[in-house]
PDB file of N, CA and C in Angstrom:
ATOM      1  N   UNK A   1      -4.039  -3.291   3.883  1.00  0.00           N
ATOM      2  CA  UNK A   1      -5.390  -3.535   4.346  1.00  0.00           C
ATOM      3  C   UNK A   1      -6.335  -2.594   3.601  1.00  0.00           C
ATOM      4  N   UNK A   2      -7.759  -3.236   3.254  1.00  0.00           N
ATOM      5  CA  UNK A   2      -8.536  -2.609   2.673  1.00  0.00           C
ATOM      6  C   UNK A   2      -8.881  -1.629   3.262  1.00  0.00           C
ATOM      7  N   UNK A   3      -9.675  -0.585   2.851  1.00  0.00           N
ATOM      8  CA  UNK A   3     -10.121   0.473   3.897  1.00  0.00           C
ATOM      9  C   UNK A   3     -11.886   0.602   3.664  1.00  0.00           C
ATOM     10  N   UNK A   4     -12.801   0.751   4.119  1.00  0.00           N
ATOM     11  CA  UNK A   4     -14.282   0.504   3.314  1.00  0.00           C
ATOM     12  C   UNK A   4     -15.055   2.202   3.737  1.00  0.00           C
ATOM     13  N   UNK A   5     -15.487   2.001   3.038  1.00  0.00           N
ATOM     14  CA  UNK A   5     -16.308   3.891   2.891  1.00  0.00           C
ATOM     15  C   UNK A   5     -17.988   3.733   2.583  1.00  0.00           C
ATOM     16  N   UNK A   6     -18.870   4.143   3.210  1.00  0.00           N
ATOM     17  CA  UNK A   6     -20.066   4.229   2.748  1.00  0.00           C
ATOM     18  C   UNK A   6     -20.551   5.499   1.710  1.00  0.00           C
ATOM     19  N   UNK A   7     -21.393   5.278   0.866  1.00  0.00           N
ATOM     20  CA  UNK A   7     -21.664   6.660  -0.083  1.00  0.00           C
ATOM     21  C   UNK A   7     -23.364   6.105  -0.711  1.00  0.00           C
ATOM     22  N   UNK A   8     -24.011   7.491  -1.016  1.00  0.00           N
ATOM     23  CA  UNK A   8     -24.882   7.162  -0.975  1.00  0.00           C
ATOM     24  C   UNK A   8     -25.344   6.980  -2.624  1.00  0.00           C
ATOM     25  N   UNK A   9     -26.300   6.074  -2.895  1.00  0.00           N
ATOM     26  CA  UNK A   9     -26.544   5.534  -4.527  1.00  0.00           C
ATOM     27  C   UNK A   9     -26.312   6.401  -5.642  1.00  0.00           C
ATOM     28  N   UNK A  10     -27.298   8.110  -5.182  1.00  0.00           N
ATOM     29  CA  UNK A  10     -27.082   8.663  -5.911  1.00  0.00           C
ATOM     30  C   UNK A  10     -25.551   8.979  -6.527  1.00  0.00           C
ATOM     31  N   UNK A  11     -24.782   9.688  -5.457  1.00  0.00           N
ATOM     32  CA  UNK A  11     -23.504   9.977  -5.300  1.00  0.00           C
ATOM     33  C   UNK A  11     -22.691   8.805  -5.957  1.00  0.00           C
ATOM     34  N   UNK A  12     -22.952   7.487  -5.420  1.00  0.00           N
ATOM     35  CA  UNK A  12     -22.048   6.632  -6.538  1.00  0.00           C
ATOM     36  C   UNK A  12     -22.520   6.525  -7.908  1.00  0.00           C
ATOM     37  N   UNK A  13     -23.781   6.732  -8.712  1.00  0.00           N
ATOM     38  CA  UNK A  13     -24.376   6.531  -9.699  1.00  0.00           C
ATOM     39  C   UNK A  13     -23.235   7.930 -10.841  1.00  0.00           C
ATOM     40  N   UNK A  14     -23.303   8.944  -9.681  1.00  0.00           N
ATOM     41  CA  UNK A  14     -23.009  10.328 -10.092  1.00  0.00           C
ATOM     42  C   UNK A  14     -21.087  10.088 -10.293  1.00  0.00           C
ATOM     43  N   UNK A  15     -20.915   9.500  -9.924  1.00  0.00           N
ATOM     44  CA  UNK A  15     -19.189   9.244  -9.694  1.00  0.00           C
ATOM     45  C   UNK A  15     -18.688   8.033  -9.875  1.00  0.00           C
ATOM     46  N   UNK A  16     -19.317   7.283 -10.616  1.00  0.00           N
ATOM     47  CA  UNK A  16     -19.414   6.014 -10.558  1.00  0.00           C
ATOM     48  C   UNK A  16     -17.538   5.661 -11.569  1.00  0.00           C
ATOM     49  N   UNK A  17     -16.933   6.130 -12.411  1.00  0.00           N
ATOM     50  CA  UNK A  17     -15.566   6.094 -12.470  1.00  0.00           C
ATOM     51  C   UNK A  17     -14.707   6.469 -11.245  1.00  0.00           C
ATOM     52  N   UNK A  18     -14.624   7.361 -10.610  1.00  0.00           N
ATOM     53  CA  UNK A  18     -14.047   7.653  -9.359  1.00  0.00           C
ATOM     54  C   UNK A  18     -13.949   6.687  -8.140  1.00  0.00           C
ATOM     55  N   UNK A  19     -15.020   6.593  -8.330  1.00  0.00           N
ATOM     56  CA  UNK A  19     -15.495   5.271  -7.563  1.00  0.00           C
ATOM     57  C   UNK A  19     -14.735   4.199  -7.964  1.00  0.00           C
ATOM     58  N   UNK A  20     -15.060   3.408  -9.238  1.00  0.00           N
ATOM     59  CA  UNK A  20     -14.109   1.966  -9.495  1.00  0.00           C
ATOM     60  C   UNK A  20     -12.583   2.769  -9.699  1.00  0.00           C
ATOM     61  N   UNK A  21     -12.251   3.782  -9.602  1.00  0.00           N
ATOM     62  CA  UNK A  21     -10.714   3.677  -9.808  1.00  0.00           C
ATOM     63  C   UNK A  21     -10.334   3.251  -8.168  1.00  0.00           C
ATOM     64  N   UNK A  22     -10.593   4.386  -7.710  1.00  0.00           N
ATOM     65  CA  UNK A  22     -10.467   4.132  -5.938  1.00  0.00           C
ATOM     66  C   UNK A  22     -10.652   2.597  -5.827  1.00  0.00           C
ATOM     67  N   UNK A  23     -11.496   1.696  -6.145  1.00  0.00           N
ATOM     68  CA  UNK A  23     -11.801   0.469  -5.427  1.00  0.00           C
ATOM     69  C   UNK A  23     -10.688  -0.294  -6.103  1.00  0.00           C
ATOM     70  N   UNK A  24     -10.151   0.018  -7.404  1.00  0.00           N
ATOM     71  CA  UNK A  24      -9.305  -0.672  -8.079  1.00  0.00           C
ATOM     72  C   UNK A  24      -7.793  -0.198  -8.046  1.00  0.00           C
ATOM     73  N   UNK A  25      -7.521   0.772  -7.875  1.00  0.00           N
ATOM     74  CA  UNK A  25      -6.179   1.747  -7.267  1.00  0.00           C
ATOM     75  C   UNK A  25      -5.846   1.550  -5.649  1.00  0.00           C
ATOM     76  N   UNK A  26      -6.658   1.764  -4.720  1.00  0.00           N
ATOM     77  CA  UNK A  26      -6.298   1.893  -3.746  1.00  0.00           C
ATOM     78  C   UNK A  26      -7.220   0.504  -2.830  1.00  0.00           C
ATOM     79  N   UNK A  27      -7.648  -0.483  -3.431  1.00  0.00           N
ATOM     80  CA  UNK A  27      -8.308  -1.363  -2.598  1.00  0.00           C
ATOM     81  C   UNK A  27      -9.685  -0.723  -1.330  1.00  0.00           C
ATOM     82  N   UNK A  28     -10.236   0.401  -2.168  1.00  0.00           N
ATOM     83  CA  UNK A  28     -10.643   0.511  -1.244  1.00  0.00           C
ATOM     84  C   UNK A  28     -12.474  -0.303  -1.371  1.00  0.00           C
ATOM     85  N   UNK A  29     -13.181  -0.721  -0.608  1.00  0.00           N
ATOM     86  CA  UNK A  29     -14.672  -1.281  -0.631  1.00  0.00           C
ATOM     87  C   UNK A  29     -15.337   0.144  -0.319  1.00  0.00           C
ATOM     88  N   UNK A  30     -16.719  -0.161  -0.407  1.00  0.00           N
ATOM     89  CA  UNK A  30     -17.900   0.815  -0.810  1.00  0.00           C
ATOM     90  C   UNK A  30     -18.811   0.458  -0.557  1.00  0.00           C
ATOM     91  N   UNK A  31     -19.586   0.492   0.997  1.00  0.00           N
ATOM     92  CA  UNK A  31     -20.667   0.242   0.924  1.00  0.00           C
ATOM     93  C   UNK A  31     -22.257   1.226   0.426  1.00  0.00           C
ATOM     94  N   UNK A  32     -23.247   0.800  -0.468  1.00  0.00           N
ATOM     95  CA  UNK A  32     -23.173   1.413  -1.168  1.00  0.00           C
ATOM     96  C   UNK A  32     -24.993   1.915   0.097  1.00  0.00           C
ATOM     97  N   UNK A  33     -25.708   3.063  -0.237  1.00  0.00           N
ATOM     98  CA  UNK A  33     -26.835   3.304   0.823  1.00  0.00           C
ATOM     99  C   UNK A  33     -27.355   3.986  -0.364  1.00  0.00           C
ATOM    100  N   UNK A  34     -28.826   3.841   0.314  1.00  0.00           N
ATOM    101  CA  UNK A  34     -29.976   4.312  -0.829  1.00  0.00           C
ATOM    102  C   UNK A  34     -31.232   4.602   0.222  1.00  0.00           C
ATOM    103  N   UNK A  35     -31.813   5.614   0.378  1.00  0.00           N
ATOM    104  CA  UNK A  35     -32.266   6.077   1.912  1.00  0.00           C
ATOM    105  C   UNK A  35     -31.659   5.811   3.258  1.00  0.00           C
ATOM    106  N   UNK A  36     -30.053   6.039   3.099  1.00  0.00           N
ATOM    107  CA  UNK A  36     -29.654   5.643   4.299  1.00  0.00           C
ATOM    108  C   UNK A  36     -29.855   4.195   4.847  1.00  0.00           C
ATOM    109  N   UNK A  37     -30.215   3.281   3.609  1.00  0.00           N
ATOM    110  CA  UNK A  37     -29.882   1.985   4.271  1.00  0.00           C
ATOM    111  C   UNK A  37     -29.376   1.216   3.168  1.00  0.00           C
ATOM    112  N   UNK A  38     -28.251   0.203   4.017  1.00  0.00           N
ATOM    113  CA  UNK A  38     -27.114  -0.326   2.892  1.00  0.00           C
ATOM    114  C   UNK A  38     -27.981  -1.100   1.759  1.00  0.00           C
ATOM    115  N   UNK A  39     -27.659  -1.215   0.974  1.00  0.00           N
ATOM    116  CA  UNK A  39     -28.334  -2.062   0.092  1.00  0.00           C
ATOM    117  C   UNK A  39     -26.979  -2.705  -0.945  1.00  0.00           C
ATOM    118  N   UNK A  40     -25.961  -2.240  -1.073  1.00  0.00           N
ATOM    119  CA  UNK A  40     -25.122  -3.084  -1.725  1.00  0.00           C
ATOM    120  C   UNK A  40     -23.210  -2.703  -1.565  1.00  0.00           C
ATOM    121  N   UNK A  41     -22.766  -4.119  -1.576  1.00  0.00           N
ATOM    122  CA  UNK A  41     -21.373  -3.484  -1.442  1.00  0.00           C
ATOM    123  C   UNK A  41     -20.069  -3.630  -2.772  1.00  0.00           C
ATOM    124  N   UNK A  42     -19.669  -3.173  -2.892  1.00  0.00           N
ATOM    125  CA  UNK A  42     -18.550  -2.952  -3.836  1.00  0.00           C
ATOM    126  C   UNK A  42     -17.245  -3.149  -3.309  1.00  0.00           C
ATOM    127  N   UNK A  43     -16.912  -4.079  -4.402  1.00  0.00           N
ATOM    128  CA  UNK A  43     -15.098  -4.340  -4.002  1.00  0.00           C
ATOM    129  C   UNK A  43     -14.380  -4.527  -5.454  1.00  0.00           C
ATOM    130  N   UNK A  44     -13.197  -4.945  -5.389  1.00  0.00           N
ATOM    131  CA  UNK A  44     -12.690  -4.758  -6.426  1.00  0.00           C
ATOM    132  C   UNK A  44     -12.261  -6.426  -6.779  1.00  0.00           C
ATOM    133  N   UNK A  45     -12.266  -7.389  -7.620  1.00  0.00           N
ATOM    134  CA  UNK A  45     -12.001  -8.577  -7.424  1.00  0.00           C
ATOM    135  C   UNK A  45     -11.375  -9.475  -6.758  1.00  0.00           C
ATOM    136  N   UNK A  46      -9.846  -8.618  -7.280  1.00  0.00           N
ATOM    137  CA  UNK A  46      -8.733  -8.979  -5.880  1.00  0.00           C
ATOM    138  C   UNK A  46      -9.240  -9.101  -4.350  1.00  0.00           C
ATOM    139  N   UNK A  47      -9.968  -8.351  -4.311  1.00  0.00           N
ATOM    140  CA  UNK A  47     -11.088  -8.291  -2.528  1.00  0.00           C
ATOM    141  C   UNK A  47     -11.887  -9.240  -2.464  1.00  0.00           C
ATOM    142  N   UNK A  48     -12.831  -9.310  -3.504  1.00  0.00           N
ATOM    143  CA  UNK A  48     -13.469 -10.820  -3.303  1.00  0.00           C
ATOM    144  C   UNK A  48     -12.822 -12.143  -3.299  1.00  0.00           C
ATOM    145  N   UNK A  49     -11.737 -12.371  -3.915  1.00  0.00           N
ATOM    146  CA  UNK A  49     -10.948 -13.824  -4.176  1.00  0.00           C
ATOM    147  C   UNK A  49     -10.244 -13.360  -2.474  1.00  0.00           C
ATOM    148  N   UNK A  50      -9.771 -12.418  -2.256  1.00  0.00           N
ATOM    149  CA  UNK A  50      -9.311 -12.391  -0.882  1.00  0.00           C
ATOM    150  C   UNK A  50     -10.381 -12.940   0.248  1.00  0.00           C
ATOM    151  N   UNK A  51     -11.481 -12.285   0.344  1.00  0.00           N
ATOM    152  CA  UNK A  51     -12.617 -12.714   1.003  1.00  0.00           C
ATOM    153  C   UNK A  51     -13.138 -14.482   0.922  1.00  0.00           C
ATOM    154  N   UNK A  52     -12.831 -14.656  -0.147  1.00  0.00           N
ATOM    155  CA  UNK A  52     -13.293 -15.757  -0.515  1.00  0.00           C
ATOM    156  C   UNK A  52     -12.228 -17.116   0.060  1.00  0.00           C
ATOM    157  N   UNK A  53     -10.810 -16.377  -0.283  1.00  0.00           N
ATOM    158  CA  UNK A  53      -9.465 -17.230   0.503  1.00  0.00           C
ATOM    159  C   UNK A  53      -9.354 -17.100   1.712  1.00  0.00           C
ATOM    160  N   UNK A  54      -9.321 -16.325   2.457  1.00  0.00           N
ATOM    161  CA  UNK A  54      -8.850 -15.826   3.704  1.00  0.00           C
ATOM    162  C   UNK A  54     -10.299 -15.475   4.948  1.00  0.00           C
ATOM    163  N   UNK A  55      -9.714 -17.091   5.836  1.00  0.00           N
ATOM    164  CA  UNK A  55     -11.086 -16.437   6.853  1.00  0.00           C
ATOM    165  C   UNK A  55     -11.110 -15.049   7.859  1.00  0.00           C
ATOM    166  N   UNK A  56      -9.337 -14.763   7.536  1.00  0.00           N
ATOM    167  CA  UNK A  56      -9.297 -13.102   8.375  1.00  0.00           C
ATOM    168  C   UNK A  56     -10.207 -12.688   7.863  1.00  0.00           C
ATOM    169  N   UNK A  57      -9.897 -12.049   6.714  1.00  0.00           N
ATOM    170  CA  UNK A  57     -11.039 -11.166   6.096  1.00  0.00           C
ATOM    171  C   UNK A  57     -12.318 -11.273   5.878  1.00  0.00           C
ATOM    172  N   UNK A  58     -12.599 -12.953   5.771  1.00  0.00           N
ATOM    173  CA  UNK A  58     -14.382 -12.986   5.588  1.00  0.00           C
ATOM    174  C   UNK A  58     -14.931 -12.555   7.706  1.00  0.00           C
ATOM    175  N   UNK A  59     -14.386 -12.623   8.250  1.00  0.00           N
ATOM    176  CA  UNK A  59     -14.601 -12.043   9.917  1.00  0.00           C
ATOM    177  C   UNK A  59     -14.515 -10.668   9.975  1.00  0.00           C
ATOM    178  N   UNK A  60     -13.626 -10.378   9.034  1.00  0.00           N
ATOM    179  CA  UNK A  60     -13.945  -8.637   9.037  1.00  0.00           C
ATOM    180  C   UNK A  60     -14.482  -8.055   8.413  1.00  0.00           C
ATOM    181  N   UNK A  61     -15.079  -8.429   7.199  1.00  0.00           N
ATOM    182  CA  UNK A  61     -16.128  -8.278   6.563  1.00  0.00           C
ATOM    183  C   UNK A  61     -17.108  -8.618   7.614  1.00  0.00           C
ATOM    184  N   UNK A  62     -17.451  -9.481   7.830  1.00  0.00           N
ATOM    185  CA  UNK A  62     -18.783  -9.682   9.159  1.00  0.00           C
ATOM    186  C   UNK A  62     -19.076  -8.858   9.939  1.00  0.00           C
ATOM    187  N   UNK A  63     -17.952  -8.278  10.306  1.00  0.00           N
ATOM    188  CA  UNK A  63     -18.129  -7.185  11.253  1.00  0.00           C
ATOM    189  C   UNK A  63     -18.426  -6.109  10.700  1.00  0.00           C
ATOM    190  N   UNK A  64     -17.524  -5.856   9.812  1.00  0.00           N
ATOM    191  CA  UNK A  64     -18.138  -4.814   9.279  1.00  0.00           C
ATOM    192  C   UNK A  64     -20.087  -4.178   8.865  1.00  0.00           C
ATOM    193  N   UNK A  65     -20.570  -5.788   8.076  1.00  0.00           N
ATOM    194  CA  UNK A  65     -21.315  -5.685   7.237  1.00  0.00           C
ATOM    195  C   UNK A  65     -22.770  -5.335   8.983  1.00  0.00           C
ATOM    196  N   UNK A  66     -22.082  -6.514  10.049  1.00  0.00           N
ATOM    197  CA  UNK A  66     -22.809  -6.176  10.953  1.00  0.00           C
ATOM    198  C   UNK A  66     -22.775  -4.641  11.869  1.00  0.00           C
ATOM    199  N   UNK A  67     -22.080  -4.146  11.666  1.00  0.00           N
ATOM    200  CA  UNK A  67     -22.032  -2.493  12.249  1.00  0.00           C
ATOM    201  C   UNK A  67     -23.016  -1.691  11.626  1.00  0.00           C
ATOM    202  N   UNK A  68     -23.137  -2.044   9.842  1.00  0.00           N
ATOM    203  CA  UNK A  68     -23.891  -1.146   9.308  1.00  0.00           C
ATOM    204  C   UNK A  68     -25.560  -1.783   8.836  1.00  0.00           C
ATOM    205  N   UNK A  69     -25.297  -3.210   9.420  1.00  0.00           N
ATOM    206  CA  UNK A  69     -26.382  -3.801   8.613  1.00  0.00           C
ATOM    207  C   UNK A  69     -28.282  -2.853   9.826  1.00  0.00           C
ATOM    208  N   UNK A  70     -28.727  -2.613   9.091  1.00  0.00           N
ATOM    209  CA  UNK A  70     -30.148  -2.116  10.411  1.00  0.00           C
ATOM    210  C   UNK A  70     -30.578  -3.147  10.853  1.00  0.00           C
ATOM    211  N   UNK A  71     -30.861  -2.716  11.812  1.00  0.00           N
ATOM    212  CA  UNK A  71     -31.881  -3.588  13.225  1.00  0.00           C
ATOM    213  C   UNK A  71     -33.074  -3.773  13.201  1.00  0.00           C
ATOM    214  N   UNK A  72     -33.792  -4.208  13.018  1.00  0.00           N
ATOM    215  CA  UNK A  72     -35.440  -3.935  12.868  1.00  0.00           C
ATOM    216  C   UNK A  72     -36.027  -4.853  14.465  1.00  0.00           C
ATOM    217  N   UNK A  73     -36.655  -4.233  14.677  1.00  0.00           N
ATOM    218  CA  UNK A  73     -37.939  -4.901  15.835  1.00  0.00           C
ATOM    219  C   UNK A  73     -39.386  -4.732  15.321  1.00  0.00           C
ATOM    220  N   UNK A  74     -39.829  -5.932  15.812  1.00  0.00           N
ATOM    221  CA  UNK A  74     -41.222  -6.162  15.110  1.00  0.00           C
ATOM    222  C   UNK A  74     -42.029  -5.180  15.805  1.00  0.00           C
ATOM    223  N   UNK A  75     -42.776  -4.603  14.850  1.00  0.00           N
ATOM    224  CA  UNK A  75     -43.733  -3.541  15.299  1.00  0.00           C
ATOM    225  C   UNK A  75     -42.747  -1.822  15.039  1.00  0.00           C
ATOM    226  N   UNK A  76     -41.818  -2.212  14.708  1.00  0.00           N
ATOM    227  CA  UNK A  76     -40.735  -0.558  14.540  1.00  0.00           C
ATOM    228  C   UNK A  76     -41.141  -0.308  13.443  1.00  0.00           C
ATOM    229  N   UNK A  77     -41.552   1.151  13.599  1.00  0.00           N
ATOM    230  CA  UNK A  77     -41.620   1.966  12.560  1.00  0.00           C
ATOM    231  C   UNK A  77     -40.285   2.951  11.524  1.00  0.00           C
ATOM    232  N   UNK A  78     -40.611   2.753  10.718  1.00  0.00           N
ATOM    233  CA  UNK A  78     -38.937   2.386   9.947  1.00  0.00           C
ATOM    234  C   UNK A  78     -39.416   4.122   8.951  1.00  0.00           C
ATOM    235  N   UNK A  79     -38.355   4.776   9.506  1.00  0.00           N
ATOM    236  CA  UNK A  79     -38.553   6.061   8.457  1.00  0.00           C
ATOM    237  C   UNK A  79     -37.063   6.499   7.228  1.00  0.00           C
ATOM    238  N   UNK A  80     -37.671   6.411   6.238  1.00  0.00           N
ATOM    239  CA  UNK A  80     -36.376   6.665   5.384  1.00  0.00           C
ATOM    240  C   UNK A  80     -35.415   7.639   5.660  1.00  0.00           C
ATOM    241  N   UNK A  81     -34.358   7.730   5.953  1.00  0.00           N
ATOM    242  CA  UNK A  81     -33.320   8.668   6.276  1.00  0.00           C
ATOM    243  C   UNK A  81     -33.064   9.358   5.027  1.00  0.00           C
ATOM    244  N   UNK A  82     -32.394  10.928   4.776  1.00  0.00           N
ATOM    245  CA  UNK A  82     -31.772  10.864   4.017  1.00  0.00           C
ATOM    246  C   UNK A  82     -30.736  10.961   3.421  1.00  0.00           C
ATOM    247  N   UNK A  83     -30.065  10.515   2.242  1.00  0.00           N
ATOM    248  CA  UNK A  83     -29.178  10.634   1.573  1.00  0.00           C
ATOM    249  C   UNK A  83     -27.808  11.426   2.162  1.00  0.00           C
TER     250      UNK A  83
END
């Protein structure tokens, strides 16, 4: 089973080999944050053709993506977190 890790843009920009070995060595995903809010995720191919085959995994991806995805309410004032 995959395992998924959040890190923030800079930090992956800064490590960005470390990064694809891990995603490509150990299956692991990466969601990736840029003021503390997700903006992109990383997998390794084998993960996407998995995602793409298997509705286990596209449900746990869902969940996942929904744990970290933000909430907004109309009228919320939205302050950048950081890094």
């Amino acid at each position: 089973m995959s395992k998924t890790k959040s890190i923030s843009s800079t930090k992956a920009q800064n490590n960005f080999g470390r990064v694809l070995d891990d995603i490509t060595q150990n299956r692991t995903r990466y969601i990736v944050k840029r003021r503390g809010i997700p903006q992109a995720v990383i997998l390794s191919f084998n993960d996407f053709a998995d995602i793409l085959n298997n509705e286990r995994e596209r449900e746990r991806m869902h969940t996942i993506l929904g744990e970290v995805r933000p909430n907004y309410q109309l009228g919320q004032v939205l302050e950048p977190q950081s890094e």
